[in-house]
C-alpha atoms as a PDB file:
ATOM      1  CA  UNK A   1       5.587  30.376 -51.348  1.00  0.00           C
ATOM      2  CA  UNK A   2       4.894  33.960 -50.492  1.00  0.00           C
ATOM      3  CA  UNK A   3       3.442  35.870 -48.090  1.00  0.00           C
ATOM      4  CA  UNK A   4       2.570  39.614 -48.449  1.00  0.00           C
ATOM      5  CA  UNK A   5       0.903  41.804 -46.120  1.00  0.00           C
ATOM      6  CA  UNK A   6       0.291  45.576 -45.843  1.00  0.00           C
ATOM      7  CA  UNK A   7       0.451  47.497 -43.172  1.00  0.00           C
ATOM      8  CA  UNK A   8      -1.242  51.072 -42.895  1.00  0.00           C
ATOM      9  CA  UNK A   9      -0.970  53.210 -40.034  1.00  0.00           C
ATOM     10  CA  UNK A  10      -3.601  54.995 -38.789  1.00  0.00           C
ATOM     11  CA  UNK A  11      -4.304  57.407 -36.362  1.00  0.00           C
ATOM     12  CA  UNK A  12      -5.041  54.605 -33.764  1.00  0.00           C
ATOM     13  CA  UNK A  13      -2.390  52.382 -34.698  1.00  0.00           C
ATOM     14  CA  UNK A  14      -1.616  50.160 -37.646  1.00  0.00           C
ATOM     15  CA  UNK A  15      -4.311  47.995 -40.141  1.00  0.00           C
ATOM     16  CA  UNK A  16      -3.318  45.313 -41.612  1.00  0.00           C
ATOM     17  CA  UNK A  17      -4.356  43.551 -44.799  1.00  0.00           C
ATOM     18  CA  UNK A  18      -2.535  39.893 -46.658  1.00  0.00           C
ATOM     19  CA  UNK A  19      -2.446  40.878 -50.411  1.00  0.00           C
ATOM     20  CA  UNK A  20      -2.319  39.066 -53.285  1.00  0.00           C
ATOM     21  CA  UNK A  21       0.311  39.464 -55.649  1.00  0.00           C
ATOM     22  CA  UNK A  22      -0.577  37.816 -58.549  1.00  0.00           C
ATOM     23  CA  UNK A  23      -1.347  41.194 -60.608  1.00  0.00           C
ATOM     24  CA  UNK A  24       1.513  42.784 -59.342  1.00  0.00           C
ATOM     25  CA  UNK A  25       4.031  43.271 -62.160  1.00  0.00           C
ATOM     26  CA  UNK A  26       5.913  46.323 -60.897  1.00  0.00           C
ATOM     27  CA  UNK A  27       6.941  48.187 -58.311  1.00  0.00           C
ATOM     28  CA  UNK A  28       4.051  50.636 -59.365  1.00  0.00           C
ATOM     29  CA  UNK A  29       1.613  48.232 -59.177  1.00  0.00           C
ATOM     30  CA  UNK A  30       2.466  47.182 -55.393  1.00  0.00           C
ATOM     31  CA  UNK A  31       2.944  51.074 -54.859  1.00  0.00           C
ATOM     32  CA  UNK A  32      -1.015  51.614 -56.287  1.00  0.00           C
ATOM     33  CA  UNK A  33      -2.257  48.474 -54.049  1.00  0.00           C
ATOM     34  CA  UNK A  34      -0.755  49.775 -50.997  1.00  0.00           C
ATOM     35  CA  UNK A  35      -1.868  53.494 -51.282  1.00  0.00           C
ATOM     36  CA  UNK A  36      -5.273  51.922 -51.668  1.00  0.00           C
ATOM     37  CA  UNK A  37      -4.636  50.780 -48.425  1.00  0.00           C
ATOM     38  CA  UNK A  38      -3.240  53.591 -47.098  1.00  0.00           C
ATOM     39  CA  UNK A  39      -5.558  55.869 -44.285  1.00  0.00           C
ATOM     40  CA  UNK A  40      -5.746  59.739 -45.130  1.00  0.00           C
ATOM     41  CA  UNK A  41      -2.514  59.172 -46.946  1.00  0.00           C
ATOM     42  CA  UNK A  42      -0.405  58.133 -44.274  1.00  0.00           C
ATOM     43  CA  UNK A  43       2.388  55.511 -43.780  1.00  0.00           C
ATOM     44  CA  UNK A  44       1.936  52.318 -45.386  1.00  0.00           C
ATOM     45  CA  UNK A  45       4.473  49.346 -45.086  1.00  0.00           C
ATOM     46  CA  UNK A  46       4.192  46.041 -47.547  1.00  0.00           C
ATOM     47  CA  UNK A  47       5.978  43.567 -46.201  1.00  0.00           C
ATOM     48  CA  UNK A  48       7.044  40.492 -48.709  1.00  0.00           C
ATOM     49  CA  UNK A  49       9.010  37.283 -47.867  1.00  0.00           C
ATOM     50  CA  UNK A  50       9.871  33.979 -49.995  1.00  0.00           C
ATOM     51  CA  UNK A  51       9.738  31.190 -47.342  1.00  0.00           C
ATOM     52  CA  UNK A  52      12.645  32.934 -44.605  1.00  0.00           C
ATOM     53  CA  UNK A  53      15.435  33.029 -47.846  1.00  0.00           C
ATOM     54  CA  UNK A  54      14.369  36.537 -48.421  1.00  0.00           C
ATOM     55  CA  UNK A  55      12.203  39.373 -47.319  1.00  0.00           C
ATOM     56  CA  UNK A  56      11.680  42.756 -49.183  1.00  0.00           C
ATOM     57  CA  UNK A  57      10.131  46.231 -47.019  1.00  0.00           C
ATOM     58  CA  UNK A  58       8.528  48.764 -49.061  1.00  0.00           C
ATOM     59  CA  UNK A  59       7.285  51.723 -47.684  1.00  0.00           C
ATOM     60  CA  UNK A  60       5.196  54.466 -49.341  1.00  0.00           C
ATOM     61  CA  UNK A  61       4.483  58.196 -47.349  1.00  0.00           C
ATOM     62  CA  UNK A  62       1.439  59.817 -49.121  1.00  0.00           C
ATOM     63  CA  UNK A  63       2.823  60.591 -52.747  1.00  0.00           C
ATOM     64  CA  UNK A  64       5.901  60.292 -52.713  1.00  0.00           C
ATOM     65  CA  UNK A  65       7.787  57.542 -54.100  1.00  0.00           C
ATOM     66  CA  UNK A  66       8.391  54.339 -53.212  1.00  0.00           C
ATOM     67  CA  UNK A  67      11.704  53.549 -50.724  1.00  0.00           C
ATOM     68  CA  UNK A  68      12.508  49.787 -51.098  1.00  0.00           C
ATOM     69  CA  UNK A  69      14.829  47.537 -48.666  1.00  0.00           C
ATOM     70  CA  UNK A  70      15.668  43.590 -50.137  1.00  0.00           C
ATOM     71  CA  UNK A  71      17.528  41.315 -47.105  1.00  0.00           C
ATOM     72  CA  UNK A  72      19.168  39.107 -49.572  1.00  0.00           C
ATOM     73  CA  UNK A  73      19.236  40.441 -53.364  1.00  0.00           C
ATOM     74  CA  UNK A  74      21.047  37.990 -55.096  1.00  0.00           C
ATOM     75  CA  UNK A  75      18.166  35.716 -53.486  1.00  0.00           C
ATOM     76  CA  UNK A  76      15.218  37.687 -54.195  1.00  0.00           C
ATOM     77  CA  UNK A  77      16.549  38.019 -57.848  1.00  0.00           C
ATOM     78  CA  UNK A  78      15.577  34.293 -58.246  1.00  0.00           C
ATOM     79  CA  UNK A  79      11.951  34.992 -57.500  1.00  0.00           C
ATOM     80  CA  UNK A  80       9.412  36.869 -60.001  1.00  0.00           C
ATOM     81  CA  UNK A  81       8.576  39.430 -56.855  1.00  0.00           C
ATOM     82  CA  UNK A  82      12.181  39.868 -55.261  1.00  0.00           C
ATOM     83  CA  UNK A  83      13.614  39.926 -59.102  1.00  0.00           C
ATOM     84  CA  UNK A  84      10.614  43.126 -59.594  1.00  0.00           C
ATOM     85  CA  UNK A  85      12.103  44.323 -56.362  1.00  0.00           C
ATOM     86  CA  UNK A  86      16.179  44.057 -57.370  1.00  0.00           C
ATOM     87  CA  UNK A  87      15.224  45.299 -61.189  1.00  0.00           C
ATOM     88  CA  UNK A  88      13.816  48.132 -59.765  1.00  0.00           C
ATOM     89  CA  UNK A  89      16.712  49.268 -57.225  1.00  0.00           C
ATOM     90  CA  UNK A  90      19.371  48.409 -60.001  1.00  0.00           C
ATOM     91  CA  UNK A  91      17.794  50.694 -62.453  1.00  0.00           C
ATOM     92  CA  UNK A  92      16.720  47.864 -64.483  1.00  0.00           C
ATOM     93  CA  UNK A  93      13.656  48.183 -67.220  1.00  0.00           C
ATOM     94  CA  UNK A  94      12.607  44.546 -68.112  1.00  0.00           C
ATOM     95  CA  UNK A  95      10.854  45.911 -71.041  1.00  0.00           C
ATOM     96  CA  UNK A  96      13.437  47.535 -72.549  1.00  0.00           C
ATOM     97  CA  UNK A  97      15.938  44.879 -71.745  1.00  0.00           C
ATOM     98  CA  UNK A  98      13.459  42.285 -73.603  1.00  0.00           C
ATOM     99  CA  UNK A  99      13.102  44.302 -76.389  1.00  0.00           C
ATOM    100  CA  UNK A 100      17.021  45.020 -76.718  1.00  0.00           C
ATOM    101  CA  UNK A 101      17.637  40.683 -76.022  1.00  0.00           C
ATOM    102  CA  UNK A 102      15.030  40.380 -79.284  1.00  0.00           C
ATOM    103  CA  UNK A 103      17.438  42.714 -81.762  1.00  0.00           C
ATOM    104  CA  UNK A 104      20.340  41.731 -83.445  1.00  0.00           C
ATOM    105  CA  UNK A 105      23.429  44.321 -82.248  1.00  0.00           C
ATOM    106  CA  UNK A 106      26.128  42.114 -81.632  1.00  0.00           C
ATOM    107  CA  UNK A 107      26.854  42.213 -85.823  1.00  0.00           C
ATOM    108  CA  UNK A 108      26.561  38.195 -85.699  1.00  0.00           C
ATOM    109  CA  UNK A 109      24.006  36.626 -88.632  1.00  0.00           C
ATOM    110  CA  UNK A 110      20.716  34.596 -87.111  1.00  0.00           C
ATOM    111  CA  UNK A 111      22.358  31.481 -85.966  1.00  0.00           C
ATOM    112  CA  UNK A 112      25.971  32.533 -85.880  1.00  0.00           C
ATOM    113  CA  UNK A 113      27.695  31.884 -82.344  1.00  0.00           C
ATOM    114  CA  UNK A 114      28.872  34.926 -81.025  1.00  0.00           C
ATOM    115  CA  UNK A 115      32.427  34.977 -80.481  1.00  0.00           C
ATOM    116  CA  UNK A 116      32.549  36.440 -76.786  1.00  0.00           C
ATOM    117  CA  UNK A 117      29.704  36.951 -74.309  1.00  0.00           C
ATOM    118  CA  UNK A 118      30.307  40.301 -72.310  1.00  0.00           C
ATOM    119  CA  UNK A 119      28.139  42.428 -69.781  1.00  0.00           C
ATOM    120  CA  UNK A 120      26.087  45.007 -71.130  1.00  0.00           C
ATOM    121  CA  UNK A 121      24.978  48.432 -68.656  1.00  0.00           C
ATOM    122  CA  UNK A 122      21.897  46.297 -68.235  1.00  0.00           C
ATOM    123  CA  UNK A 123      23.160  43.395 -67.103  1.00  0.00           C
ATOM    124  CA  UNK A 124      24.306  45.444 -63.949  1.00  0.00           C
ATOM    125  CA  UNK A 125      25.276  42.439 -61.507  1.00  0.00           C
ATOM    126  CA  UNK A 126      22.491  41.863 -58.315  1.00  0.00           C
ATOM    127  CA  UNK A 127      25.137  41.906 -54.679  1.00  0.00           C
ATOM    128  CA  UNK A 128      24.769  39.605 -52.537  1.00  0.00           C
ATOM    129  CA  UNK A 129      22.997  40.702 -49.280  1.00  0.00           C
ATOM    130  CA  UNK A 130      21.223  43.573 -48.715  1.00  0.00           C
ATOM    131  CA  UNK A 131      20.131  46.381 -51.175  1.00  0.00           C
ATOM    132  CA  UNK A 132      18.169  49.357 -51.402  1.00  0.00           C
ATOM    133  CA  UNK A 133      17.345  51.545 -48.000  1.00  0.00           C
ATOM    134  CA  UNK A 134      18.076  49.944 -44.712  1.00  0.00           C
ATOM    135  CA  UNK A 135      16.802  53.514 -43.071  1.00  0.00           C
ATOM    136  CA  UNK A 136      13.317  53.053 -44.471  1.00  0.00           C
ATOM    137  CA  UNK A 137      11.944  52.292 -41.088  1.00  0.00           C
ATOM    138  CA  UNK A 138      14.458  54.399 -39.049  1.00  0.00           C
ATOM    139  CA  UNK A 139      11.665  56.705 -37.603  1.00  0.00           C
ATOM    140  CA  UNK A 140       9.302  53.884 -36.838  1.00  0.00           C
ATOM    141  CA  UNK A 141      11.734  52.183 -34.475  1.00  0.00           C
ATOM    142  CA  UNK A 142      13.617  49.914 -36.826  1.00  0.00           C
ATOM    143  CA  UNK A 143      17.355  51.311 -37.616  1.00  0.00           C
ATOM    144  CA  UNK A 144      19.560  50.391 -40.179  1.00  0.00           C
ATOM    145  CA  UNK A 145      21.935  48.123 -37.942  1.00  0.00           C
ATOM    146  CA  UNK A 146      18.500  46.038 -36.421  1.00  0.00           C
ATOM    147  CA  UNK A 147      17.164  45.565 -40.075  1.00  0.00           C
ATOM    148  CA  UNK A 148      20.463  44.887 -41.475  1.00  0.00           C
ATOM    149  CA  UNK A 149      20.803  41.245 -39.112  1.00  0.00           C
ATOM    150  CA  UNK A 150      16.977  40.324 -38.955  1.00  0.00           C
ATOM    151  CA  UNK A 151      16.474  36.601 -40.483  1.00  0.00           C
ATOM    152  CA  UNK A 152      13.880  33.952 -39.733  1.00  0.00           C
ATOM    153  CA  UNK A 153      10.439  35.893 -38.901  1.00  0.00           C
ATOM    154  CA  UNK A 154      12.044  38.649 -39.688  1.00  0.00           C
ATOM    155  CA  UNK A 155       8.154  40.100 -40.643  1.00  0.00           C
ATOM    156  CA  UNK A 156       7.538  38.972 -36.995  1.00  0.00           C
ATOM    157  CA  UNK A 157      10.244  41.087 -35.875  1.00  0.00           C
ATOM    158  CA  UNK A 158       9.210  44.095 -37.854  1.00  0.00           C
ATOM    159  CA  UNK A 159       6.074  43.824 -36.876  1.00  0.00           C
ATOM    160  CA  UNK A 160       6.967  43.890 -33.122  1.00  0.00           C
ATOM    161  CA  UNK A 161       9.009  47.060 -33.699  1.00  0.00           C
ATOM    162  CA  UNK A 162       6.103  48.675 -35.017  1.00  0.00           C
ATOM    163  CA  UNK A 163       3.516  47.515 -32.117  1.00  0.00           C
ATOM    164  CA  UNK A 164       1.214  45.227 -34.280  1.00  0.00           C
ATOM    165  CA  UNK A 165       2.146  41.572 -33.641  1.00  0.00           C
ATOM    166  CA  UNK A 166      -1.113  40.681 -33.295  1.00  0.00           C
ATOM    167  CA  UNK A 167      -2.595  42.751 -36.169  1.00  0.00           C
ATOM    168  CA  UNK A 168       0.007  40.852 -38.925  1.00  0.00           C
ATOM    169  CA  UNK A 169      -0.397  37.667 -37.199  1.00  0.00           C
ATOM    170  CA  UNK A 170      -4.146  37.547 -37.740  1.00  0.00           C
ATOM    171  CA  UNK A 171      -3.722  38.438 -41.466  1.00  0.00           C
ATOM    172  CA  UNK A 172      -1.249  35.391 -41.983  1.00  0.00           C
END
């Protein structure tokens, strides 16, 4: 089960919305839903988590791009939104990966066993832990070290940090 909220700051605090995910396919996609959310193109924080094993912080500024922080990435690569998530800060196109699994470049016939099963660039392999940027939320009262150890309600905790318990609380 998932939960996904966005947060958008505005000039009297932060707004917050639950999203649905379920035309999210990228990380452009959740980028476009959460600048649709976003106030004069200010701050806006999604906030993801799989039942406490993982949670994912994305945070978009106006235009520019996307910064991206996964608590557990090995984790998150097990789920269709934290695998978007891990594909994305690995440098991984799904697309181009399916296409390349489809093609025949190993030299083997249809329906010959290949002889030795190796790691391509692609297959780059997910850490276990933490990935992407743990400084994402630095100047909103979250540092690296404090987002590095949340677990649990870690939202909850975020949430506190930025002042709007009782905003996220209502949308969950």
């Amino acid at each position: 089960m998932y939960f996904a909220a966005l947060l958008a700051r505005t000039e009297d605090g932060w707004e917050a919305s639950d999203t649905e995910l379920d035309d999210v396919e990228t990380l452009t996609d959740l980028a476009d839903l959460a600048r649709e959310a976003a106030v004069d193109d200010d701050t806006v924080v999604a906030l993801v988590e799989q039942e406490d094993a993982w949670f994912g912080v994305i945070r978009l500024d106006g235009d520019d791009d996307p910064r991206v922080f996964i608590s557990n990435a090995a984790v998150a690569a097990r789920s269709s939104y934290g695998a978007m998530l891990t594909d994305e800060l690995l440098g991984r196109d799904k697309d181009v990966e399916d296409e390349l699994a489809s093609l025949d470049l190993d030299g083997t016939e249809d329906g010959e066993p290949e002889t030795q099963q190796g790691e391509d660039e692609a297959d780059t392999p997910v850490p276990a832990g933490p990935l992407g940027d743990a400084r994402l939320l630095e100047d909103l009262g979250i540092g690296e070290k404090e987002l590095l150890i949340l677990d649990g309600d870690a939202l909850g905790a975020i949430a506190e940090a930025l002042g709007c318990t009782d905003i996220l609380e209502a949308v969950r």
